[in-house]
PDB file of N, CA and C in Angstrom:
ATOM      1  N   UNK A   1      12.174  12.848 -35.021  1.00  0.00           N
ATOM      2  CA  UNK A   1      11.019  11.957 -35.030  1.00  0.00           C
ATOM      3  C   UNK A   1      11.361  10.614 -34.408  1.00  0.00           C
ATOM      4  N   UNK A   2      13.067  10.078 -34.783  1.00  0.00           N
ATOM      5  CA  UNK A   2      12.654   8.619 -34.035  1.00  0.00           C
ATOM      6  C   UNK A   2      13.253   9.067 -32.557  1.00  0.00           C
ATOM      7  N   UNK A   3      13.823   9.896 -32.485  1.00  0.00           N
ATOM      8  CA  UNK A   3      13.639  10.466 -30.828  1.00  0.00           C
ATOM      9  C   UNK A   3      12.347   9.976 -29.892  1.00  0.00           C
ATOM     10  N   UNK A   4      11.258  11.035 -30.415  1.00  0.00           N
ATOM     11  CA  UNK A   4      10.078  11.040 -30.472  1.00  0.00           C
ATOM     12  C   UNK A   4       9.248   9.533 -30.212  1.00  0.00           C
ATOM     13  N   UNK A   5       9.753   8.763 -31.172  1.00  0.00           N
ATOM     14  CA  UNK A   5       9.221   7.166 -31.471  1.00  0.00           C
ATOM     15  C   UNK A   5       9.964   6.498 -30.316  1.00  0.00           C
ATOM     16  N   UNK A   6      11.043   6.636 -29.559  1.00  0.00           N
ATOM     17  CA  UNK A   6      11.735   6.290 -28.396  1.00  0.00           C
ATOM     18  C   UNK A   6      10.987   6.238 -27.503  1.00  0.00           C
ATOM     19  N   UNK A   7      10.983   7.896 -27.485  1.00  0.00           N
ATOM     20  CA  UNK A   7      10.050   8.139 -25.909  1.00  0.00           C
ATOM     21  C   UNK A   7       9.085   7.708 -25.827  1.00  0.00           C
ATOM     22  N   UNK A   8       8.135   7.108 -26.960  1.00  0.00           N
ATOM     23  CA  UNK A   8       7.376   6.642 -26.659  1.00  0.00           C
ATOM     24  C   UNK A   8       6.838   5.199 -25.958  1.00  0.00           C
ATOM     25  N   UNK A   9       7.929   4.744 -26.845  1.00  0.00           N
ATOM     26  CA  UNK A   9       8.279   3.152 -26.679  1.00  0.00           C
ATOM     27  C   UNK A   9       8.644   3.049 -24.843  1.00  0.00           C
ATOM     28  N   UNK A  10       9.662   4.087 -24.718  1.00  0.00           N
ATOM     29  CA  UNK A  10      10.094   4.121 -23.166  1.00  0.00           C
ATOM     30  C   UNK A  10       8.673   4.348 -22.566  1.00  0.00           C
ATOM     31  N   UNK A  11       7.830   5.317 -22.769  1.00  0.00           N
ATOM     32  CA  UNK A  11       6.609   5.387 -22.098  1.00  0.00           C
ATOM     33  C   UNK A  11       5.741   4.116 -22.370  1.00  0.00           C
ATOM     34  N   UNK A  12       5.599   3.498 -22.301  1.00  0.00           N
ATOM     35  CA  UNK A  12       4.904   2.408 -23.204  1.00  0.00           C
ATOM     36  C   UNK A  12       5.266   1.114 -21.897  1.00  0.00           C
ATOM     37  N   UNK A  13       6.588   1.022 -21.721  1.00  0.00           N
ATOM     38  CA  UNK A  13       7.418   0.053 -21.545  1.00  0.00           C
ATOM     39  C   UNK A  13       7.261  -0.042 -19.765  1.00  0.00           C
ATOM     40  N   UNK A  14       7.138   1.392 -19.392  1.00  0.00           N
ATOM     41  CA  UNK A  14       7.530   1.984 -17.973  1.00  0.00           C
ATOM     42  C   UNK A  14       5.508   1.549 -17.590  1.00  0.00           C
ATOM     43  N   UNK A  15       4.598   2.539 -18.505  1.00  0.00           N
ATOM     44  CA  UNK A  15       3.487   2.026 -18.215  1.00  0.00           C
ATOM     45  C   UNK A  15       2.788   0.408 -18.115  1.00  0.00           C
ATOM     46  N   UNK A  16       3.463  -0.522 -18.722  1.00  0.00           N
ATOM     47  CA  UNK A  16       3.387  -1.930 -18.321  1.00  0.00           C
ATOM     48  C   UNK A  16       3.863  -2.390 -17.386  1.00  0.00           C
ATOM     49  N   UNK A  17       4.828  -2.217 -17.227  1.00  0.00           N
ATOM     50  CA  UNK A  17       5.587  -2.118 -16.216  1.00  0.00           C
ATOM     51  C   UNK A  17       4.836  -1.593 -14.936  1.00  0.00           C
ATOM     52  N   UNK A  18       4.250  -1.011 -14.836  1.00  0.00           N
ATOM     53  CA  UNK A  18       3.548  -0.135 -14.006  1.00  0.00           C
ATOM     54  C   UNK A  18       2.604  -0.956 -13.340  1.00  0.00           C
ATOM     55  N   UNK A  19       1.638  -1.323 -14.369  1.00  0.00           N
ATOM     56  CA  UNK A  19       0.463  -1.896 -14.387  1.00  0.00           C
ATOM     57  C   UNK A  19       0.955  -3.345 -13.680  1.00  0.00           C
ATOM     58  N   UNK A  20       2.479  -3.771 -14.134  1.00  0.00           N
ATOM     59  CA  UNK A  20       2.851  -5.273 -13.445  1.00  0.00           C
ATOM     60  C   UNK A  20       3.056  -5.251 -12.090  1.00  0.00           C
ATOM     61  N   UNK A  21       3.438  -4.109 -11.402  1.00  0.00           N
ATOM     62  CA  UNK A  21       3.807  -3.555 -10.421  1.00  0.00           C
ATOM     63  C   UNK A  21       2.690  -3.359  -9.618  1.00  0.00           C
ATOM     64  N   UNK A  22       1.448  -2.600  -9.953  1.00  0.00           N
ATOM     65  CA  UNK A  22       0.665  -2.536  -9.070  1.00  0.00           C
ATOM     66  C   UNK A  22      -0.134  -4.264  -9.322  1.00  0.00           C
ATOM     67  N   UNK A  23      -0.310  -4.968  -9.786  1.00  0.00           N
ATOM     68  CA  UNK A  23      -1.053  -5.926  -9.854  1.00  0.00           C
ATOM     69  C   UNK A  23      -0.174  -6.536  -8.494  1.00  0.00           C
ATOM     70  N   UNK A  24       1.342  -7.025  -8.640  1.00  0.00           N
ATOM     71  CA  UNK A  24       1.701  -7.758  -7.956  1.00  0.00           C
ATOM     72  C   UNK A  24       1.077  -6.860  -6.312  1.00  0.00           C
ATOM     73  N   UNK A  25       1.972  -5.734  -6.586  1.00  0.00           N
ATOM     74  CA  UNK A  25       1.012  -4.832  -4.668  1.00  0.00           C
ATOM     75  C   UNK A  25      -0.261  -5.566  -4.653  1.00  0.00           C
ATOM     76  N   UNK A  26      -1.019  -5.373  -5.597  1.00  0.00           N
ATOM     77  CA  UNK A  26      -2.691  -6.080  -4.654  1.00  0.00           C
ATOM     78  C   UNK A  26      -2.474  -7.729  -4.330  1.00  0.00           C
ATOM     79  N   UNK A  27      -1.471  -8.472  -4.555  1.00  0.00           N
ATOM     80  CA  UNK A  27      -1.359  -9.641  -4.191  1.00  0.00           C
ATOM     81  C   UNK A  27      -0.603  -9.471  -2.629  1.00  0.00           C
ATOM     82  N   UNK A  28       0.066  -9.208  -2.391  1.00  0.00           N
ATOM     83  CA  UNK A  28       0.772  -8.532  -1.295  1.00  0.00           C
ATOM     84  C   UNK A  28      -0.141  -7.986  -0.134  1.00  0.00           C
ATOM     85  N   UNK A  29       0.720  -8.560   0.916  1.00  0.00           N
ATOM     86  CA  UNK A  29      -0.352  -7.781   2.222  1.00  0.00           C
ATOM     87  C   UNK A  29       0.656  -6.905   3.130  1.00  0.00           C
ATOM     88  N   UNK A  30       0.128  -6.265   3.896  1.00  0.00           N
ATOM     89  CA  UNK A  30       1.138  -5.841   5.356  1.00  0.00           C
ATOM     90  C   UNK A  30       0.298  -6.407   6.321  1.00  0.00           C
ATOM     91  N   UNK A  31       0.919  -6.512   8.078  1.00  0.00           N
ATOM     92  CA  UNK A  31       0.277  -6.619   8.906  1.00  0.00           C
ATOM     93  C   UNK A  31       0.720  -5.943   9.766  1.00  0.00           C
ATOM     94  N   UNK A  32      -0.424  -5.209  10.422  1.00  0.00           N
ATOM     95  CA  UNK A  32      -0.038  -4.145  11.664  1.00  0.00           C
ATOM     96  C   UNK A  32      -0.834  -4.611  12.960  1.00  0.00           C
ATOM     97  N   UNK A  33       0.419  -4.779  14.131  1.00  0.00           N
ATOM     98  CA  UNK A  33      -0.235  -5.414  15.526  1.00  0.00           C
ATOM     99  C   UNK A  33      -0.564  -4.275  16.264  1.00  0.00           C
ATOM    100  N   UNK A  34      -1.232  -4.086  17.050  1.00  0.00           N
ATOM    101  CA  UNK A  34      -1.234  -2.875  18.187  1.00  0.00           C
ATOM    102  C   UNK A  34      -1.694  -3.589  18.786  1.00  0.00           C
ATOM    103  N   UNK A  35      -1.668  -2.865  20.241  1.00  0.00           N
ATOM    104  CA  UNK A  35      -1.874  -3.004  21.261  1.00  0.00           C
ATOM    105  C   UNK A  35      -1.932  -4.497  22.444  1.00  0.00           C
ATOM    106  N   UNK A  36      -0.604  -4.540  22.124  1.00  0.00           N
ATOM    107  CA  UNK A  36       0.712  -5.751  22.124  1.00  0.00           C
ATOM    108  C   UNK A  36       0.002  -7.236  21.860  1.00  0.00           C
ATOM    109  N   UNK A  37      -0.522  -6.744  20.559  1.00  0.00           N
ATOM    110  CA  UNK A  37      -1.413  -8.393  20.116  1.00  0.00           C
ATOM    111  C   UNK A  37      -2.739  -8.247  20.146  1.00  0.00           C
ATOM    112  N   UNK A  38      -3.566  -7.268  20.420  1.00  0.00           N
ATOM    113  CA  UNK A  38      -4.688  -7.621  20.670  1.00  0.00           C
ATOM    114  C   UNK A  38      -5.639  -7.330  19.931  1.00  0.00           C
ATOM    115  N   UNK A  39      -4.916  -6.420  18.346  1.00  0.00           N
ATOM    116  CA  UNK A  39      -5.867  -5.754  17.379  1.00  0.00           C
ATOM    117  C   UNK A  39      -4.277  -6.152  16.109  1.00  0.00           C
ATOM    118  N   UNK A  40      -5.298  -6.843  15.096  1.00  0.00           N
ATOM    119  CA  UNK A  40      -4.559  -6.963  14.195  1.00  0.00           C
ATOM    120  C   UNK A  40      -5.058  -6.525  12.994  1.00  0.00           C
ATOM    121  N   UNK A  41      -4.304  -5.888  11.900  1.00  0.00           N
ATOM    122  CA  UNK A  41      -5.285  -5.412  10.773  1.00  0.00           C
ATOM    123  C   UNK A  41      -4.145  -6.216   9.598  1.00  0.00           C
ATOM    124  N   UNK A  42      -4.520  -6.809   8.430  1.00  0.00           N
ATOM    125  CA  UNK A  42      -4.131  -6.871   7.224  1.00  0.00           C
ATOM    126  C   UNK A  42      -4.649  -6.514   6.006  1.00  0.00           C
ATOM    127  N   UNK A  43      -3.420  -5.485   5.464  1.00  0.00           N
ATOM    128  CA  UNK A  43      -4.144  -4.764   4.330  1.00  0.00           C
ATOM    129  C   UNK A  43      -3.095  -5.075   3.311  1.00  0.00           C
ATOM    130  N   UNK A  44      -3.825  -4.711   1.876  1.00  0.00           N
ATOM    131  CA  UNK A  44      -3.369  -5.477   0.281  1.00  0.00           C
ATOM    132  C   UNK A  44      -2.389  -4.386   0.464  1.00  0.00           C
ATOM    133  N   UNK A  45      -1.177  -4.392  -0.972  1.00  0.00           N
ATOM    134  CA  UNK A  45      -0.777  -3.610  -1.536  1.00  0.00           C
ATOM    135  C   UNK A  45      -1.884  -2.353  -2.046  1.00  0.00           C
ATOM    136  N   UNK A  46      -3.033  -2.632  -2.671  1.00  0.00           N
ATOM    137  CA  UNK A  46      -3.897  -2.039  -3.095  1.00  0.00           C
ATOM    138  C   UNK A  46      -4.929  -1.267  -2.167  1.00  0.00           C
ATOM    139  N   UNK A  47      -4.376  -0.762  -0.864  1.00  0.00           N
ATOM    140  CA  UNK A  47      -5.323  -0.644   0.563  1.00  0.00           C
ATOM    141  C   UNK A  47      -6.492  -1.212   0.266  1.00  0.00           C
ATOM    142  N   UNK A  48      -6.656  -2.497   0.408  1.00  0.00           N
ATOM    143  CA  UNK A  48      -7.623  -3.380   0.793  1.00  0.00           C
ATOM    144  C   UNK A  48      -7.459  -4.060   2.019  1.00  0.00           C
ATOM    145  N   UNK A  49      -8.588  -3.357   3.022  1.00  0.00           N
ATOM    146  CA  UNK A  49      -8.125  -4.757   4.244  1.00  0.00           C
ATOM    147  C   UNK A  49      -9.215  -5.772   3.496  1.00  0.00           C
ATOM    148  N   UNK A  50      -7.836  -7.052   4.471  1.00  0.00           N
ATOM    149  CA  UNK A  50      -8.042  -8.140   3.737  1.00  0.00           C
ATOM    150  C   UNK A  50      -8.587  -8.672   5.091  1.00  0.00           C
ATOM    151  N   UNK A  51      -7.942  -8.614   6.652  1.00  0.00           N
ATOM    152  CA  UNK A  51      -8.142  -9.131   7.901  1.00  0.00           C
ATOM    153  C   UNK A  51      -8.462  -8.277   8.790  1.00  0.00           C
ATOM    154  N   UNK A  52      -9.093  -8.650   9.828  1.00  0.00           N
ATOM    155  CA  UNK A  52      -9.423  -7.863  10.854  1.00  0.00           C
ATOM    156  C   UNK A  52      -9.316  -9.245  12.094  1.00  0.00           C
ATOM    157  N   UNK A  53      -8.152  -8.974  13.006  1.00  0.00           N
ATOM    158  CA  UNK A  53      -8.112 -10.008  13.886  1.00  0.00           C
ATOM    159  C   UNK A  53      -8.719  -9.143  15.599  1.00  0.00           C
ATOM    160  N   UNK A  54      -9.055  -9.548  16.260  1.00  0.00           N
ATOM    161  CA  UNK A  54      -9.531  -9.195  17.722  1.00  0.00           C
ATOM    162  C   UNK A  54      -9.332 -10.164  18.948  1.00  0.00           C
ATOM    163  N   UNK A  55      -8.458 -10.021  19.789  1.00  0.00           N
ATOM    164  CA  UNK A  55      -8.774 -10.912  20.653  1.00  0.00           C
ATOM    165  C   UNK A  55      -9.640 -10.899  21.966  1.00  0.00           C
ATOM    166  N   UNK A  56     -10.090 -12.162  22.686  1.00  0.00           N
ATOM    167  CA  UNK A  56     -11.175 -11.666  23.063  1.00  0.00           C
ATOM    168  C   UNK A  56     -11.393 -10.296  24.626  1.00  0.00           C
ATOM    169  N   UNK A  57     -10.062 -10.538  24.769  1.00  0.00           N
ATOM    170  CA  UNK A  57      -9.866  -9.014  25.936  1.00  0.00           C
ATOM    171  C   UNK A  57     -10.468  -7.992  25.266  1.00  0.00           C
ATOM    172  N   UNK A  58     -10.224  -7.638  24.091  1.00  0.00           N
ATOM    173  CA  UNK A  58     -10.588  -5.965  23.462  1.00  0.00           C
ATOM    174  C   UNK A  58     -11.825  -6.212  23.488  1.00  0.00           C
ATOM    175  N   UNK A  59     -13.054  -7.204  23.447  1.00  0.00           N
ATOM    176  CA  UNK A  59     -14.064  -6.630  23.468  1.00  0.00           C
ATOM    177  C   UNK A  59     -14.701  -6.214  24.282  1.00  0.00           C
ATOM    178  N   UNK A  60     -13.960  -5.999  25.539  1.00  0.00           N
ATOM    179  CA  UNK A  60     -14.193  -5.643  27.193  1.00  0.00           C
ATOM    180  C   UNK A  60     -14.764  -4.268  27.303  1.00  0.00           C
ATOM    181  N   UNK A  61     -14.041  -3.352  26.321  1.00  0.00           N
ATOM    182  CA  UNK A  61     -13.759  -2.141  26.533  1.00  0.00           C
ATOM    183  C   UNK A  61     -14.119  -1.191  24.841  1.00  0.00           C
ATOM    184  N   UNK A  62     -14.897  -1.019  24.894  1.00  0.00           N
ATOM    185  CA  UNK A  62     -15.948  -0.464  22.968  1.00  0.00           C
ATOM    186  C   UNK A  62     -14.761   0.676  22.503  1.00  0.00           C
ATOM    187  N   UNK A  63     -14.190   1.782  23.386  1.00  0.00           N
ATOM    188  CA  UNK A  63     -13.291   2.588  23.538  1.00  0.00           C
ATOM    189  C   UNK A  63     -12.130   2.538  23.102  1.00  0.00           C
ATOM    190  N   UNK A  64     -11.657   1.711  23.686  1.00  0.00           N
ATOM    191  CA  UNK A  64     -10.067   0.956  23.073  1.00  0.00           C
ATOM    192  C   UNK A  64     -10.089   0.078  22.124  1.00  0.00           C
ATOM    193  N   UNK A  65     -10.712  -0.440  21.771  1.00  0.00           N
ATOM    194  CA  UNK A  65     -11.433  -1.372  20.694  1.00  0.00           C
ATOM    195  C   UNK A  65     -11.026  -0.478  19.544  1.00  0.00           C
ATOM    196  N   UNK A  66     -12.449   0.665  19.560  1.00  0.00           N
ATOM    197  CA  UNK A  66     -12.705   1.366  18.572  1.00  0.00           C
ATOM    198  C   UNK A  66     -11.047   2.362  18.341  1.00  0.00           C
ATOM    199  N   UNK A  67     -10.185   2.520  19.559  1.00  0.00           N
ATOM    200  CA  UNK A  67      -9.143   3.300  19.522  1.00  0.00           C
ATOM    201  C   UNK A  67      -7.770   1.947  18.552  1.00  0.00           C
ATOM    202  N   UNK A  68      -7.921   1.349  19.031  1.00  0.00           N
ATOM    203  CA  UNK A  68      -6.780   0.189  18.510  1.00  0.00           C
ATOM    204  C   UNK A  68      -7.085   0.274  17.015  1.00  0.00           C
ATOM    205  N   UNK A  69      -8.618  -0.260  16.928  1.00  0.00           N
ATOM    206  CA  UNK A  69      -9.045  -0.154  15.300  1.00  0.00           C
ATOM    207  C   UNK A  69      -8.183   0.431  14.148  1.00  0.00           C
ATOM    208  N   UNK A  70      -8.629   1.993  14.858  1.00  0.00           N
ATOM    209  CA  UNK A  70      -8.460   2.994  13.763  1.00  0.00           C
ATOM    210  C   UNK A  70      -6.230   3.273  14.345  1.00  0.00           C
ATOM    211  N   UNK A  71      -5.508   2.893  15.201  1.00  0.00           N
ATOM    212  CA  UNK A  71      -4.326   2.876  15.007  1.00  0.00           C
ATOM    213  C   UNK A  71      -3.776   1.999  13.828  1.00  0.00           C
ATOM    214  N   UNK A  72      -4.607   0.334  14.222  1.00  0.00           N
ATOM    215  CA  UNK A  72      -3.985  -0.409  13.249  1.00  0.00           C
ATOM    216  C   UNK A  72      -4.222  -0.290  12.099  1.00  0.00           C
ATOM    217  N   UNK A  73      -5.892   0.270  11.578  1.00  0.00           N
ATOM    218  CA  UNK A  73      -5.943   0.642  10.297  1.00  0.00           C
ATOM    219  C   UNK A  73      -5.000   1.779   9.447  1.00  0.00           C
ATOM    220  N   UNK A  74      -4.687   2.515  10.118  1.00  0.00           N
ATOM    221  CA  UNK A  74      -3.703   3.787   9.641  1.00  0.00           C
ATOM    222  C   UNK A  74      -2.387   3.318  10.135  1.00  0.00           C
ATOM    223  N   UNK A  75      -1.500   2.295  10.666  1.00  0.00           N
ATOM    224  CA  UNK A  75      -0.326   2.363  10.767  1.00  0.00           C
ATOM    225  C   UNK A  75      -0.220   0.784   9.385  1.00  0.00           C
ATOM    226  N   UNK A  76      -1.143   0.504   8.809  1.00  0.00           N
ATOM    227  CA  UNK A  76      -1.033  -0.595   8.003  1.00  0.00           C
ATOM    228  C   UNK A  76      -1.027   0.170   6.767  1.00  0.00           C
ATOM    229  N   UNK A  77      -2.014   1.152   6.658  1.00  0.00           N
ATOM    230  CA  UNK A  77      -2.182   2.060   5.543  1.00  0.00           C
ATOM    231  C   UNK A  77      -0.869   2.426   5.247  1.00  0.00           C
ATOM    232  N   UNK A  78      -0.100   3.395   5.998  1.00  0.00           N
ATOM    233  CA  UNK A  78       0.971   4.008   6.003  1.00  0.00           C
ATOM    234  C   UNK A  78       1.931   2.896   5.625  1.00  0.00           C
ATOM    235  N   UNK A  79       2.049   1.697   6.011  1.00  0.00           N
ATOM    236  CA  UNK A  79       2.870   0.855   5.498  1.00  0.00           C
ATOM    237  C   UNK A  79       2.693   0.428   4.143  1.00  0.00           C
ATOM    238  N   UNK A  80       1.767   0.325   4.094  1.00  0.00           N
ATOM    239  CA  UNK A  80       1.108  -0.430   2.230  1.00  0.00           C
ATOM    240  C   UNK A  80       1.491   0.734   1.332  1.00  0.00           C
ATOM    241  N   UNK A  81       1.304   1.853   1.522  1.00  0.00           N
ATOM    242  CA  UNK A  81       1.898   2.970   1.091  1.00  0.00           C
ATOM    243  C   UNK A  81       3.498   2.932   1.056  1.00  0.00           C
ATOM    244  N   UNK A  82       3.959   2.919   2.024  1.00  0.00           N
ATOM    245  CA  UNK A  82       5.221   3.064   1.527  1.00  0.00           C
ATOM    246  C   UNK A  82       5.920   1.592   0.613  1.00  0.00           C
ATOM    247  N   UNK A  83       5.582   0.335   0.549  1.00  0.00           N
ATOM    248  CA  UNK A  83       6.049  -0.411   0.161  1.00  0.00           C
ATOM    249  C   UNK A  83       5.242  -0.153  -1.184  1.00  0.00           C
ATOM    250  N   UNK A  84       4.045   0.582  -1.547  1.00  0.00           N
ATOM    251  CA  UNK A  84       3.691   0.811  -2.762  1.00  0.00           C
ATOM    252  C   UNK A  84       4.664   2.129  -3.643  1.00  0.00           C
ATOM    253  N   UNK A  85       4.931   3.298  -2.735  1.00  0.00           N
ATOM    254  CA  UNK A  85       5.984   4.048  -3.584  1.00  0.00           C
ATOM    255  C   UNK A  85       7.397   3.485  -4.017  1.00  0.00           C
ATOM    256  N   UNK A  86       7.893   2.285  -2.793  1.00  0.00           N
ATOM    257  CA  UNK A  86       9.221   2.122  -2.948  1.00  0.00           C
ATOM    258  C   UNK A  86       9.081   0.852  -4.289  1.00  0.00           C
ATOM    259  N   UNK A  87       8.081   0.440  -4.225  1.00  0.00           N
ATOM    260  CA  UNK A  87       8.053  -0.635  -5.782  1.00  0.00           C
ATOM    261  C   UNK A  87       7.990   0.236  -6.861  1.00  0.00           C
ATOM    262  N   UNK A  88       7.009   1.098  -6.745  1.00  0.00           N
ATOM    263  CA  UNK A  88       6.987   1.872  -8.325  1.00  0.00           C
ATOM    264  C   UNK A  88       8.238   2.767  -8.529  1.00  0.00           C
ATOM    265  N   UNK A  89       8.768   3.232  -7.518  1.00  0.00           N
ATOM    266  CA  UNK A  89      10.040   3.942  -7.691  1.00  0.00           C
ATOM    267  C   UNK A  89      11.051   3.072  -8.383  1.00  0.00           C
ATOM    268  N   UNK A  90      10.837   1.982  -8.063  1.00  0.00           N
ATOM    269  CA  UNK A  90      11.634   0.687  -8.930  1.00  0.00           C
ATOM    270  C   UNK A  90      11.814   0.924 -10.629  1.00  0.00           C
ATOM    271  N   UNK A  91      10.287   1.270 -10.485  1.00  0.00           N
ATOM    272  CA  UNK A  91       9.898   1.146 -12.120  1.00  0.00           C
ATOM    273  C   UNK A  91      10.069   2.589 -12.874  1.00  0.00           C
ATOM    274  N   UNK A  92      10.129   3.834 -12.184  1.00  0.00           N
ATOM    275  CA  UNK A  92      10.072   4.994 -12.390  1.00  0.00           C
ATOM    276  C   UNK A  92      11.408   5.161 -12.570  1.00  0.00           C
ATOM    277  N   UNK A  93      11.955   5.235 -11.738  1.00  0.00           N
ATOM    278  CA  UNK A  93      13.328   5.846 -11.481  1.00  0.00           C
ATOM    279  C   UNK A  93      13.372   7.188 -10.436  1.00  0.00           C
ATOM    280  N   UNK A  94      12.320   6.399  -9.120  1.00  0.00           N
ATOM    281  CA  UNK A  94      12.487   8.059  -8.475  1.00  0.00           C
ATOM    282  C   UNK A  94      11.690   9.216  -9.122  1.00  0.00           C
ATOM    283  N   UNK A  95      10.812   9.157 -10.028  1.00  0.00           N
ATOM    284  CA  UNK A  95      10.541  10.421 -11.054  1.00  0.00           C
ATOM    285  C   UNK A  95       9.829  10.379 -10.261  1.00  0.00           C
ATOM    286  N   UNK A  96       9.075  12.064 -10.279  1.00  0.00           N
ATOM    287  CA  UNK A  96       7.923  12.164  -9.476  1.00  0.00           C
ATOM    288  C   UNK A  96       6.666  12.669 -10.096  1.00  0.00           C
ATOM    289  N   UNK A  97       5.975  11.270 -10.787  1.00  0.00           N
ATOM    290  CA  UNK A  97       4.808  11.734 -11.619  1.00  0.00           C
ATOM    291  C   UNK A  97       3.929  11.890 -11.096  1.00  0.00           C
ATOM    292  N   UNK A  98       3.036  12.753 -11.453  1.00  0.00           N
ATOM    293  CA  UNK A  98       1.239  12.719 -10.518  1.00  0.00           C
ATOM    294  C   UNK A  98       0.767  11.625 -10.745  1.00  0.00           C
ATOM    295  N   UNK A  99       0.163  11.824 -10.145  1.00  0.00           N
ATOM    296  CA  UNK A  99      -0.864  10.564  -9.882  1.00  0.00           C
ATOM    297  C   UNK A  99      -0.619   8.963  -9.313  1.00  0.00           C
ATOM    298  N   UNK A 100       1.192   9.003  -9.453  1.00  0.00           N
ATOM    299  CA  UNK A 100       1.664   7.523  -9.383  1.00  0.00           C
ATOM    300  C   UNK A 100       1.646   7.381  -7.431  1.00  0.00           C
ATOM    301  N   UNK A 101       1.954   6.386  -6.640  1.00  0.00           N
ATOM    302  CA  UNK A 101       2.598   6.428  -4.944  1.00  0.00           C
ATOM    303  C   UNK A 101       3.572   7.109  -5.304  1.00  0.00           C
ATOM    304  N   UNK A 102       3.185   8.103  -4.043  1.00  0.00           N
ATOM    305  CA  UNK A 102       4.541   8.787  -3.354  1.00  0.00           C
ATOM    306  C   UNK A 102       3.423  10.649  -3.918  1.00  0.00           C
ATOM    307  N   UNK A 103       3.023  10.581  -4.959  1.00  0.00           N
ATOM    308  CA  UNK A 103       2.420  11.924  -5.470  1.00  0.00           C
ATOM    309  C   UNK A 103       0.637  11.494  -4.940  1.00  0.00           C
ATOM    310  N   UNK A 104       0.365   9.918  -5.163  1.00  0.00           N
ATOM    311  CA  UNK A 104      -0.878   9.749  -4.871  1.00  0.00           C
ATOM    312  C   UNK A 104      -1.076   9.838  -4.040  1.00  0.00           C
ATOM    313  N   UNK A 105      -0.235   9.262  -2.803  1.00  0.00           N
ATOM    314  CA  UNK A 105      -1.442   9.093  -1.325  1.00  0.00           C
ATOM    315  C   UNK A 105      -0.676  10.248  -0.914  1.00  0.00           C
TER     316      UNK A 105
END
């Protein structure tokens, strides 16, 4: 039983922990450049874009625009992601629970 009363406490401890962890990610941004400066995206820890930068060449062309867009949105994603598994792995120990980064996205 106080086995039992352990694990819980450890679960308890790891889930605050958790919760401290993702709060700080949504304070946190990444930034992804493409198309050597001319499309910038910033997104939260929490995939929130936060920015959308354009300079005024890209709006020349609706095509590349719309193509840069969706690179920088998914190479920022992919980053916010990984700096979101490698924090909670902090807090985990590498475990690989459902639902947490690394099992989520």
């Amino acid at each position: 039983m106080a086995n039992m009363q352990q694990a819980l406490k450890q679960i308890q401890k790891m889930q605050a922990e958790m919760q401290r962890v993702q709060e700080e990610l949504a304070a946190k941004t990444v930034t992804k450049t493409v198309g050597g400066g001319v499309v910038a995206v910033e997104i939260s820890g929490a995939l929130e874009v936060k920015k959308v930068t354009i300079e005024p060449e890209a709006l020349e062309d609706k095509e590349m625009l719309e193509d840069l867009l969706v690179a920088a949105v998914n190479e920022a994603i992919k980053e916010a992601q990984e700096l979101s598994a490698a924090e909670m792995a902090k807090v985990t120990g590498n475990l690989k629970l459902p639902g947490l980064p690394g099992g989520l996205f």
